[in-house]
PDB file of N, CA and C in Angstrom:
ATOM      1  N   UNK A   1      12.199  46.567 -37.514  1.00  0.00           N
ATOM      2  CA  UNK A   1      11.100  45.902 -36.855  1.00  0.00           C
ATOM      3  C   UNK A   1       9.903  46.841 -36.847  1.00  0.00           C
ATOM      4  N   UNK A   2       8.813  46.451 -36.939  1.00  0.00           N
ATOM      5  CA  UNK A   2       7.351  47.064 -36.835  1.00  0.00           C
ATOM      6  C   UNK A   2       6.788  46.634 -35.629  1.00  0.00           C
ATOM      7  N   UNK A   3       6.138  47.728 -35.229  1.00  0.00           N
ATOM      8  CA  UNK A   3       5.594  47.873 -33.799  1.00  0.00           C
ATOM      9  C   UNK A   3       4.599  48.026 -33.683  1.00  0.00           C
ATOM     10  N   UNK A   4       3.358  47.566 -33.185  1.00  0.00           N
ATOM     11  CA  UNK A   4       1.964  48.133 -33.209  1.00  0.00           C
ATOM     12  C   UNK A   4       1.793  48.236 -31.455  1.00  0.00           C
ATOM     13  N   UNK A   5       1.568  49.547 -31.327  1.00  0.00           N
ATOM     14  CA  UNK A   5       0.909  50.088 -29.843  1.00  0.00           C
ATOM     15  C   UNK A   5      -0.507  50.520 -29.919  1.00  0.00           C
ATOM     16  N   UNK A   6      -0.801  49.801 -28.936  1.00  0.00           N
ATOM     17  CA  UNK A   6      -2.377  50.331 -28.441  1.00  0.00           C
ATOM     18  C   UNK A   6      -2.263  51.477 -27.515  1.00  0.00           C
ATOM     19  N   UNK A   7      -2.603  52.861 -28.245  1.00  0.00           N
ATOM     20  CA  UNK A   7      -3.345  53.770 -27.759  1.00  0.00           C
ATOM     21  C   UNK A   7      -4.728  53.923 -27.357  1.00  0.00           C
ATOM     22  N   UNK A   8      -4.753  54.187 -25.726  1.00  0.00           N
ATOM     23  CA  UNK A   8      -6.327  54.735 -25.616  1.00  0.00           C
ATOM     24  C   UNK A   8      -6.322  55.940 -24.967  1.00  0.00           C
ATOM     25  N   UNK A   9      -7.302  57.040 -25.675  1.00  0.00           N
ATOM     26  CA  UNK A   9      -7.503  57.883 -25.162  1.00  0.00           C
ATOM     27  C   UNK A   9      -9.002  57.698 -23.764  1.00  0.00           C
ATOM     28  N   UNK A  10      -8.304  58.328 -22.636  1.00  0.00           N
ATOM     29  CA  UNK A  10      -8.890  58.093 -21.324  1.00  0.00           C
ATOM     30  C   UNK A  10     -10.540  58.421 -21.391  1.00  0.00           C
ATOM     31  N   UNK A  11     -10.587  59.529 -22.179  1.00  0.00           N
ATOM     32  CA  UNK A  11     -11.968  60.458 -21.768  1.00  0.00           C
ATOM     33  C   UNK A  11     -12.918  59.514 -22.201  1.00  0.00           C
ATOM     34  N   UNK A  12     -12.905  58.762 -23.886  1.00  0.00           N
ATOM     35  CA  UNK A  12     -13.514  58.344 -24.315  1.00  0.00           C
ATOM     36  C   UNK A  12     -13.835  57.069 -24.340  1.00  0.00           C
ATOM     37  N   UNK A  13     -12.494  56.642 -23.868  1.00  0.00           N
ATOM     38  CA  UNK A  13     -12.491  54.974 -23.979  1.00  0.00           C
ATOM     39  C   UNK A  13     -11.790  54.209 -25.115  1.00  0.00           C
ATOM     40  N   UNK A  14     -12.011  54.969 -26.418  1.00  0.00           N
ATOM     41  CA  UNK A  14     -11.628  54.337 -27.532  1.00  0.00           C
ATOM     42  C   UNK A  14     -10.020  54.410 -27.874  1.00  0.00           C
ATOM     43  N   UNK A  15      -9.440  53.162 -28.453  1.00  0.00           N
ATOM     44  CA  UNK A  15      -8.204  52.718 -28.345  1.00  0.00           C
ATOM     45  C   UNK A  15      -8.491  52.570 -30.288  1.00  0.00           C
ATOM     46  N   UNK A  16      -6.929  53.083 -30.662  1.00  0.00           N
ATOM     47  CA  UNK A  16      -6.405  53.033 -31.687  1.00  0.00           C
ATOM     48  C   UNK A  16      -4.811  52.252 -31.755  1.00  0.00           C
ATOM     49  N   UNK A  17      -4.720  51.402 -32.720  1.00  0.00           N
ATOM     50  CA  UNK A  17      -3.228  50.842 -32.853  1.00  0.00           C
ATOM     51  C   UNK A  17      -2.329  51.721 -34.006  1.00  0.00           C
ATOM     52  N   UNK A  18      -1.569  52.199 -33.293  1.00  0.00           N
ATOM     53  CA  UNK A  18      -0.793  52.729 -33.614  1.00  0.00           C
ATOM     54  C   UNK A  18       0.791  52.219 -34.438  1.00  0.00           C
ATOM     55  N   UNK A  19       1.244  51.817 -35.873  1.00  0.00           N
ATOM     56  CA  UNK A  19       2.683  50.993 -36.048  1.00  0.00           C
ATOM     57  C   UNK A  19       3.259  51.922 -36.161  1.00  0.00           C
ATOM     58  N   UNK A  20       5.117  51.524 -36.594  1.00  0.00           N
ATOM     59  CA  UNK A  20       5.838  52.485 -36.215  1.00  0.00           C
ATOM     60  C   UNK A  20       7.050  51.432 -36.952  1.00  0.00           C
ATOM     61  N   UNK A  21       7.569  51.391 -37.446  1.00  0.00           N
ATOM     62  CA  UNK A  21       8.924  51.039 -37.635  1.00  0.00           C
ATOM     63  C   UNK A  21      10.020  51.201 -37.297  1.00  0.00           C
ATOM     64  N   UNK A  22      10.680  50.501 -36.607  1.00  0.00           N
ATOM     65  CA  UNK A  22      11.925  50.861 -35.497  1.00  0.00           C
ATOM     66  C   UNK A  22      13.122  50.411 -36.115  1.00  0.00           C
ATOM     67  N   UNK A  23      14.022  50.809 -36.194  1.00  0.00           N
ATOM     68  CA  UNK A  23      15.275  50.711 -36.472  1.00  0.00           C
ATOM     69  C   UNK A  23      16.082  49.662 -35.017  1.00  0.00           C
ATOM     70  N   UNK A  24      16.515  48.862 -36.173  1.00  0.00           N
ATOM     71  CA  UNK A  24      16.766  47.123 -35.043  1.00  0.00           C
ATOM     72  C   UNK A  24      18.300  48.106 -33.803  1.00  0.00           C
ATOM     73  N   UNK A  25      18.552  48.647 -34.016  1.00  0.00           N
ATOM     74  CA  UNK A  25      19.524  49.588 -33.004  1.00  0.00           C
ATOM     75  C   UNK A  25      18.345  50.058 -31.682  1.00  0.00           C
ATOM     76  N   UNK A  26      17.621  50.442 -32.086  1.00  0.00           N
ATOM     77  CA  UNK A  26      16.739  50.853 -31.038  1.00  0.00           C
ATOM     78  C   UNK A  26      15.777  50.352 -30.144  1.00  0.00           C
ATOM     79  N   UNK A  27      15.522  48.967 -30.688  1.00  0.00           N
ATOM     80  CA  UNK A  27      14.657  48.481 -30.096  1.00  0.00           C
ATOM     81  C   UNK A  27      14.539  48.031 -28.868  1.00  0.00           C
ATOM     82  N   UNK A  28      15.704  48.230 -28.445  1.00  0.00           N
ATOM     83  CA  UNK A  28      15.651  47.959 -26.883  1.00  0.00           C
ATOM     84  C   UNK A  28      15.385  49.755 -25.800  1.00  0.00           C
ATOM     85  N   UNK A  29      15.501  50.232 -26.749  1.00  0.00           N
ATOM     86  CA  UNK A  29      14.814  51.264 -26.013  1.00  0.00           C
ATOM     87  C   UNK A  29      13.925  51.792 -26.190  1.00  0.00           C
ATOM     88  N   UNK A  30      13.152  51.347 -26.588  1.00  0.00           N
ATOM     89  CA  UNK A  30      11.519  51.557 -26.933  1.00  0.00           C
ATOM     90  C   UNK A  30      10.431  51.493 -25.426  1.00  0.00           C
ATOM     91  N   UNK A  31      10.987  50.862 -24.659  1.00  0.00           N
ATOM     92  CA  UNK A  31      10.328  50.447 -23.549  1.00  0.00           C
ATOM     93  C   UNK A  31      10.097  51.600 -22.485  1.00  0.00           C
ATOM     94  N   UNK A  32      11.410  52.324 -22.521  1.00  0.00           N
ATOM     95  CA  UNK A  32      11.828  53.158 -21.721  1.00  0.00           C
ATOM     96  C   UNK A  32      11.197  54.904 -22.596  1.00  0.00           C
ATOM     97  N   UNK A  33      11.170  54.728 -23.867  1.00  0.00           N
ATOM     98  CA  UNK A  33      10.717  56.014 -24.642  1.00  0.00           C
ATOM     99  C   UNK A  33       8.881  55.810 -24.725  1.00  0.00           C
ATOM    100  N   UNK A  34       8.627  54.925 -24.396  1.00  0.00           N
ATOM    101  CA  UNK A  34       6.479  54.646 -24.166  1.00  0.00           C
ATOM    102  C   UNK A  34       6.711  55.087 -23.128  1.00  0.00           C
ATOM    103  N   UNK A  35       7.359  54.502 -22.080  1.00  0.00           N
ATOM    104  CA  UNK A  35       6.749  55.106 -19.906  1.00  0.00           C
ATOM    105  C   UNK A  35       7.212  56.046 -19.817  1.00  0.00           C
ATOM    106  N   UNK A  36       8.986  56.386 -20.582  1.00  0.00           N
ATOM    107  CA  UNK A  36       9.361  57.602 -19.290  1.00  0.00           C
ATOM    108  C   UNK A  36       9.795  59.026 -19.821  1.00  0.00           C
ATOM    109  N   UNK A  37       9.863  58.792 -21.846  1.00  0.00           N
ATOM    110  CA  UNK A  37      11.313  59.047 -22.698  1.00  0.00           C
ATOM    111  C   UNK A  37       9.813  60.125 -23.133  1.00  0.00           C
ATOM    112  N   UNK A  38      10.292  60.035 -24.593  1.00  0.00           N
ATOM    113  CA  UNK A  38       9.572  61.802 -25.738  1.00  0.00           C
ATOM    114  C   UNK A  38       7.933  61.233 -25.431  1.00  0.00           C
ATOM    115  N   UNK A  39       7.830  59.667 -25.793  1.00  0.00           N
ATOM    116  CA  UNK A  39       7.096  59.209 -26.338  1.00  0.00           C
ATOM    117  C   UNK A  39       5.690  59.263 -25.342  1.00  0.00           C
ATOM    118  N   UNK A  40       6.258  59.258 -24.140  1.00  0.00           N
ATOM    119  CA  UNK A  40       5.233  59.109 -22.789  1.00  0.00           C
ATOM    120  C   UNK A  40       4.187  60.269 -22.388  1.00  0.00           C
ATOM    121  N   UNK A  41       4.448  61.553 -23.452  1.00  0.00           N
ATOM    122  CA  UNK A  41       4.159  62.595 -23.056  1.00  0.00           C
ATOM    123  C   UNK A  41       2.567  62.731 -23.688  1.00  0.00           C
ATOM    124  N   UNK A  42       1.732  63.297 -23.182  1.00  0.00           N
ATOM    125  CA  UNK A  42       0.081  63.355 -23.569  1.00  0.00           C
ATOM    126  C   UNK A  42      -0.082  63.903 -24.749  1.00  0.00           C
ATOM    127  N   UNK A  43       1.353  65.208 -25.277  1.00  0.00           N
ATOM    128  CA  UNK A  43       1.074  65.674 -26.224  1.00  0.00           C
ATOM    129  C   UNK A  43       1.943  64.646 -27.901  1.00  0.00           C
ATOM    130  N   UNK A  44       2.847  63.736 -27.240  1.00  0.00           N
ATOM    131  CA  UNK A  44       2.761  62.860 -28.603  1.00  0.00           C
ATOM    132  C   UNK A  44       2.165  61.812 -28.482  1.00  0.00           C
ATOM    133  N   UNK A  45       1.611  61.361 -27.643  1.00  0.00           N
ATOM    134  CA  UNK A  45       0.606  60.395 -27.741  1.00  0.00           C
ATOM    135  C   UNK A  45      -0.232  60.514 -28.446  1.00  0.00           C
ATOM    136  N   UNK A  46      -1.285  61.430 -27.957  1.00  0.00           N
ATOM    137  CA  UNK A  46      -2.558  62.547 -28.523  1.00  0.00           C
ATOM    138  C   UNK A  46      -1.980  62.576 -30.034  1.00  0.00           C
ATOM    139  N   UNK A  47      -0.664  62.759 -30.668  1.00  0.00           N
ATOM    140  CA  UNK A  47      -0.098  62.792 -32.248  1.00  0.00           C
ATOM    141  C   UNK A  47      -0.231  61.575 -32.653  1.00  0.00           C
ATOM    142  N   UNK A  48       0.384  60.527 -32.130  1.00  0.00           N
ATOM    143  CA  UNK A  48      -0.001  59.096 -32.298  1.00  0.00           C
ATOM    144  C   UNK A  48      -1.204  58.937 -32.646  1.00  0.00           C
ATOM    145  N   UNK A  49      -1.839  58.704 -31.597  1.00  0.00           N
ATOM    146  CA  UNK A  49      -3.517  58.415 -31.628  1.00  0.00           C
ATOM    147  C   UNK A  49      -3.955  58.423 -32.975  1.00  0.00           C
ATOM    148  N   UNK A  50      -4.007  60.066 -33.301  1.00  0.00           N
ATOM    149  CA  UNK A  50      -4.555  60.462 -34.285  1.00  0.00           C
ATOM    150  C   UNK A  50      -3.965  59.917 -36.101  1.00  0.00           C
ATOM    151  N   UNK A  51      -2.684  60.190 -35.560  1.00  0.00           N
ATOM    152  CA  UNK A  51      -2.016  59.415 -36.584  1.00  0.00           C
ATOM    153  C   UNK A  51      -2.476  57.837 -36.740  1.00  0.00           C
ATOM    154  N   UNK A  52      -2.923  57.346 -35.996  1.00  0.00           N
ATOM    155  CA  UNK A  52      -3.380  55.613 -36.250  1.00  0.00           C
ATOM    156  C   UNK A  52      -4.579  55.193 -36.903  1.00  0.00           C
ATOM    157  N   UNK A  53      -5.480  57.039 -36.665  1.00  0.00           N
ATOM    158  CA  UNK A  53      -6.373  56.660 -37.679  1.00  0.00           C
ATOM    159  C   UNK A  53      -6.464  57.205 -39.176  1.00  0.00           C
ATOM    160  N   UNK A  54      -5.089  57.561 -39.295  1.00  0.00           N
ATOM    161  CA  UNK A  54      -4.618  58.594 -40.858  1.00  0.00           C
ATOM    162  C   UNK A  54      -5.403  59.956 -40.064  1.00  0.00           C
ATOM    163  N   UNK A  55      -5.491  60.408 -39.257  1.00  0.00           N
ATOM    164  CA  UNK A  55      -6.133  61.883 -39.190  1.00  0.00           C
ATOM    165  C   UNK A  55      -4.954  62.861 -39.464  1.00  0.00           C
ATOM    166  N   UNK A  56      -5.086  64.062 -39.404  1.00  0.00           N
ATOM    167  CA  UNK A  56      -4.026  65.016 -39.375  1.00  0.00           C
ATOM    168  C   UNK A  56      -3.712  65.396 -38.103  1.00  0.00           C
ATOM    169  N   UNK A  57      -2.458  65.554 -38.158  1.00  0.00           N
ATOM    170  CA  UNK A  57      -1.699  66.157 -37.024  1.00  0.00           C
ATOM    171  C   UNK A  57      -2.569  67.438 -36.101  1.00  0.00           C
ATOM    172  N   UNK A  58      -3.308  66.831 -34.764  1.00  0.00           N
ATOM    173  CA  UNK A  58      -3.874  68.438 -34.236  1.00  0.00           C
ATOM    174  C   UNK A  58      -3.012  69.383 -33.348  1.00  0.00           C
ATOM    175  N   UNK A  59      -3.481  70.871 -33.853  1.00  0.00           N
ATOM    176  CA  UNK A  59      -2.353  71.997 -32.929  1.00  0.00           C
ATOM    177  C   UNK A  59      -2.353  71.482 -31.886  1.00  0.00           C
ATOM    178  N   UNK A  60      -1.324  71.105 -30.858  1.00  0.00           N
ATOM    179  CA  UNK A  60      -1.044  70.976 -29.924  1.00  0.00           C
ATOM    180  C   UNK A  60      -0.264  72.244 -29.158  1.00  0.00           C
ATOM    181  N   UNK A  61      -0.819  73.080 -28.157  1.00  0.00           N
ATOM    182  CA  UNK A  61       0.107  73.969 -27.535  1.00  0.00           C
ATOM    183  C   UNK A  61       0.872  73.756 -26.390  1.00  0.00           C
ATOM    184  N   UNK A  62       2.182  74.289 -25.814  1.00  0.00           N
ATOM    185  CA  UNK A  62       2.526  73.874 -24.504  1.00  0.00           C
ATOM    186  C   UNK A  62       1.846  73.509 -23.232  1.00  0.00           C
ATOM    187  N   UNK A  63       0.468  73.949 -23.452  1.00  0.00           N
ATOM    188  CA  UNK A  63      -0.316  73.876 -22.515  1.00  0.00           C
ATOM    189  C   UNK A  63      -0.610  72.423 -22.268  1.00  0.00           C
ATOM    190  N   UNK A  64      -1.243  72.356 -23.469  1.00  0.00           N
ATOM    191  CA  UNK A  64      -1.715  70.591 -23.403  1.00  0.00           C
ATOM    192  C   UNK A  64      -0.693  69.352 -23.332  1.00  0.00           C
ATOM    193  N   UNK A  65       0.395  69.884 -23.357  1.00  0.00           N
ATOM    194  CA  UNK A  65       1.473  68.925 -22.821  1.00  0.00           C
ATOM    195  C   UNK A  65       2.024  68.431 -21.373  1.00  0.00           C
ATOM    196  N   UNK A  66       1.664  67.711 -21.070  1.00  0.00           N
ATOM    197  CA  UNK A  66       2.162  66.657 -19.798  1.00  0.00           C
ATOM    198  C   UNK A  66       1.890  65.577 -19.323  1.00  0.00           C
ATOM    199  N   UNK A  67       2.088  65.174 -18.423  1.00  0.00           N
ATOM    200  CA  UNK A  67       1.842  63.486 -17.937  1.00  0.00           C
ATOM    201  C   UNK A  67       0.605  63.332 -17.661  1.00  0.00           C
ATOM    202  N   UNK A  68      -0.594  63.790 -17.909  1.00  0.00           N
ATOM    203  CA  UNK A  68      -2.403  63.779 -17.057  1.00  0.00           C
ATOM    204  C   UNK A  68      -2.493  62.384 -17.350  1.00  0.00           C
ATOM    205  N   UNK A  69      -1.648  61.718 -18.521  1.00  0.00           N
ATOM    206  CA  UNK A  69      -2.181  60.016 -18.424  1.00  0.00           C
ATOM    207  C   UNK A  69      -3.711  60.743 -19.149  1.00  0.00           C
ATOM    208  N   UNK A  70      -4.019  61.515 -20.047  1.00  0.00           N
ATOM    209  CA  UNK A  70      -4.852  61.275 -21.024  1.00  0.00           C
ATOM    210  C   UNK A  70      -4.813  60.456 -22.094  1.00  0.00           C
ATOM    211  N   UNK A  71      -3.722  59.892 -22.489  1.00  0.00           N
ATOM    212  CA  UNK A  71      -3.719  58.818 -22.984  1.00  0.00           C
ATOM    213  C   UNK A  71      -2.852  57.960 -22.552  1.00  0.00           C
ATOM    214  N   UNK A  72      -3.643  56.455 -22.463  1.00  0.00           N
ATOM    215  CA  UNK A  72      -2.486  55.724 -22.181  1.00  0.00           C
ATOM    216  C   UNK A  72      -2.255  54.053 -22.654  1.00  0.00           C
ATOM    217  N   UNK A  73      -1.148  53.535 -22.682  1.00  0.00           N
ATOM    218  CA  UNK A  73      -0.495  52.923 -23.456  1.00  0.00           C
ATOM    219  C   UNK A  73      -0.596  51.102 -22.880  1.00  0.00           C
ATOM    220  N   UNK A  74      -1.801  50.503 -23.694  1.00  0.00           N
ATOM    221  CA  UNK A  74      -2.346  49.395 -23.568  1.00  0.00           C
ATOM    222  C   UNK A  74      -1.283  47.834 -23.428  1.00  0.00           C
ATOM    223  N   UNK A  75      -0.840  48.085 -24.530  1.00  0.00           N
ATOM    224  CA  UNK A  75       0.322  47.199 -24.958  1.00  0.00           C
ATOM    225  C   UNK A  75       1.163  47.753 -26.233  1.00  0.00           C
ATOM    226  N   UNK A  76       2.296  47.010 -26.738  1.00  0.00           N
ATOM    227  CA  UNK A  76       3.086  46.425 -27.222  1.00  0.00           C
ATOM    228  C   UNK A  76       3.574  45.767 -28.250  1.00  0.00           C
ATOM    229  N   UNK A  77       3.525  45.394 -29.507  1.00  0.00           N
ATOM    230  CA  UNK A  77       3.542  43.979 -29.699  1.00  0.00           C
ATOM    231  C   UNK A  77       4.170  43.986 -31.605  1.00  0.00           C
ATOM    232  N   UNK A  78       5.350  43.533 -31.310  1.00  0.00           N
ATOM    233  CA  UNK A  78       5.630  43.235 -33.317  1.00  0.00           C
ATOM    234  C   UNK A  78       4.435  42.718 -33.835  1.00  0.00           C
ATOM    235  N   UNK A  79       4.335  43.375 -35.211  1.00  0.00           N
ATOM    236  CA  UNK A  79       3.302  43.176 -36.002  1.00  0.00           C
ATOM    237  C   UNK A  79       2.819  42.148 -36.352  1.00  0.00           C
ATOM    238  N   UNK A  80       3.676  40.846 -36.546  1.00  0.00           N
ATOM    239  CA  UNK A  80       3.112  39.460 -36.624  1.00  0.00           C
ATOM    240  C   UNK A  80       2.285  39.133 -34.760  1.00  0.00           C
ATOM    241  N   UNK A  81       1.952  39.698 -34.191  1.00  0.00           N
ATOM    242  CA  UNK A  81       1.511  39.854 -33.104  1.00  0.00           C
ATOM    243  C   UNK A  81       2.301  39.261 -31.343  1.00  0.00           C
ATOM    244  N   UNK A  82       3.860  38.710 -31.699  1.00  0.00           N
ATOM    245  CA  UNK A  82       4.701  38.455 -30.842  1.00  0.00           C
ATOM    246  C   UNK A  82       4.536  39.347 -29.377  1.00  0.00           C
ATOM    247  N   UNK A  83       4.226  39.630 -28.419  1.00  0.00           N
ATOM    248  CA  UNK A  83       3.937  40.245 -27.561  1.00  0.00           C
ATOM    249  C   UNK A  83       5.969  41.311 -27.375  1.00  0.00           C
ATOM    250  N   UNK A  84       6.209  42.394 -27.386  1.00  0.00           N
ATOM    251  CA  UNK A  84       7.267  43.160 -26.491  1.00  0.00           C
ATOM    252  C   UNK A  84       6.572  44.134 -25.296  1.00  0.00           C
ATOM    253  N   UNK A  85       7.407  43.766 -24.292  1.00  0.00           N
ATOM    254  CA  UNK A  85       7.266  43.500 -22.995  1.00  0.00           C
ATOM    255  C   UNK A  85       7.324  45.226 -22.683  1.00  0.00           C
ATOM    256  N   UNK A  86       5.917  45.863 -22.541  1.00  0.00           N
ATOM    257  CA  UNK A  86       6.299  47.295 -22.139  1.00  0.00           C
ATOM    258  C   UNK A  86       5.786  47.285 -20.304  1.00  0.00           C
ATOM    259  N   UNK A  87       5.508  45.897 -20.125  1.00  0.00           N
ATOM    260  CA  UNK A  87       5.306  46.223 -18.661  1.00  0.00           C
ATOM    261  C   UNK A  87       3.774  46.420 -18.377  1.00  0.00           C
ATOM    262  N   UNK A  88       3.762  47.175 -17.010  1.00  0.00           N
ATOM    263  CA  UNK A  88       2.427  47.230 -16.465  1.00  0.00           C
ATOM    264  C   UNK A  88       1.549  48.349 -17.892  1.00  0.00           C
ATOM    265  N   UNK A  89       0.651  48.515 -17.501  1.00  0.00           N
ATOM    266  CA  UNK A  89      -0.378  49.693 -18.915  1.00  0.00           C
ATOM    267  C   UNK A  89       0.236  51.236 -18.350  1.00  0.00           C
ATOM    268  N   UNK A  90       0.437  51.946 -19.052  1.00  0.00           N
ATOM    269  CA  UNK A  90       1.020  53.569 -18.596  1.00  0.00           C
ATOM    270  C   UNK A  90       0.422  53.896 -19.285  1.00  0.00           C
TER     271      UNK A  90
END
């Protein structure tokens, strides 16, 4: 399954969609890896992001890693645009 998430980074405002191809085993935990799991964290988000617009991967150090909710996670949704249910915006 293909996934498109809306990333927005906070400071700026601007939101990038992010796909992802999920392996049909996993897809039920996808919900739980955006709010709470690897995925929730500022410093792979911030990888995301960038990745959605083909940019390159930026150094990220331990520092810049944690929950500040600098970026955060709009919606959801298989690529034919079916809505999956990530809940309130995180």
């Amino acid at each position: 399954m293909i996934l498109a998430v809306k990333i927005t980074k906070v400071e700026t405002g601007e939101t990038r969609t992010y796909t992802t191809e999920v392996d049909p085993q996993y897809v039920d935990n996808q919900p739980y890896m955006w709010r709470e799991g690897n995925y929730s964290c500022d410093c792979n988000r911030e990888l995301f992001w960038h990745r959605a617009a083909g940019e390159d991967d930026p150094d990220i150090d331990e520092q810049q890693c944690g929950d500040d909710k600098r970026y955060t996670i709009e919606r959801m949704a298989e690529l034919d645009g079916k809505p999956f249910d990530l809940g309130e915006v995180v």
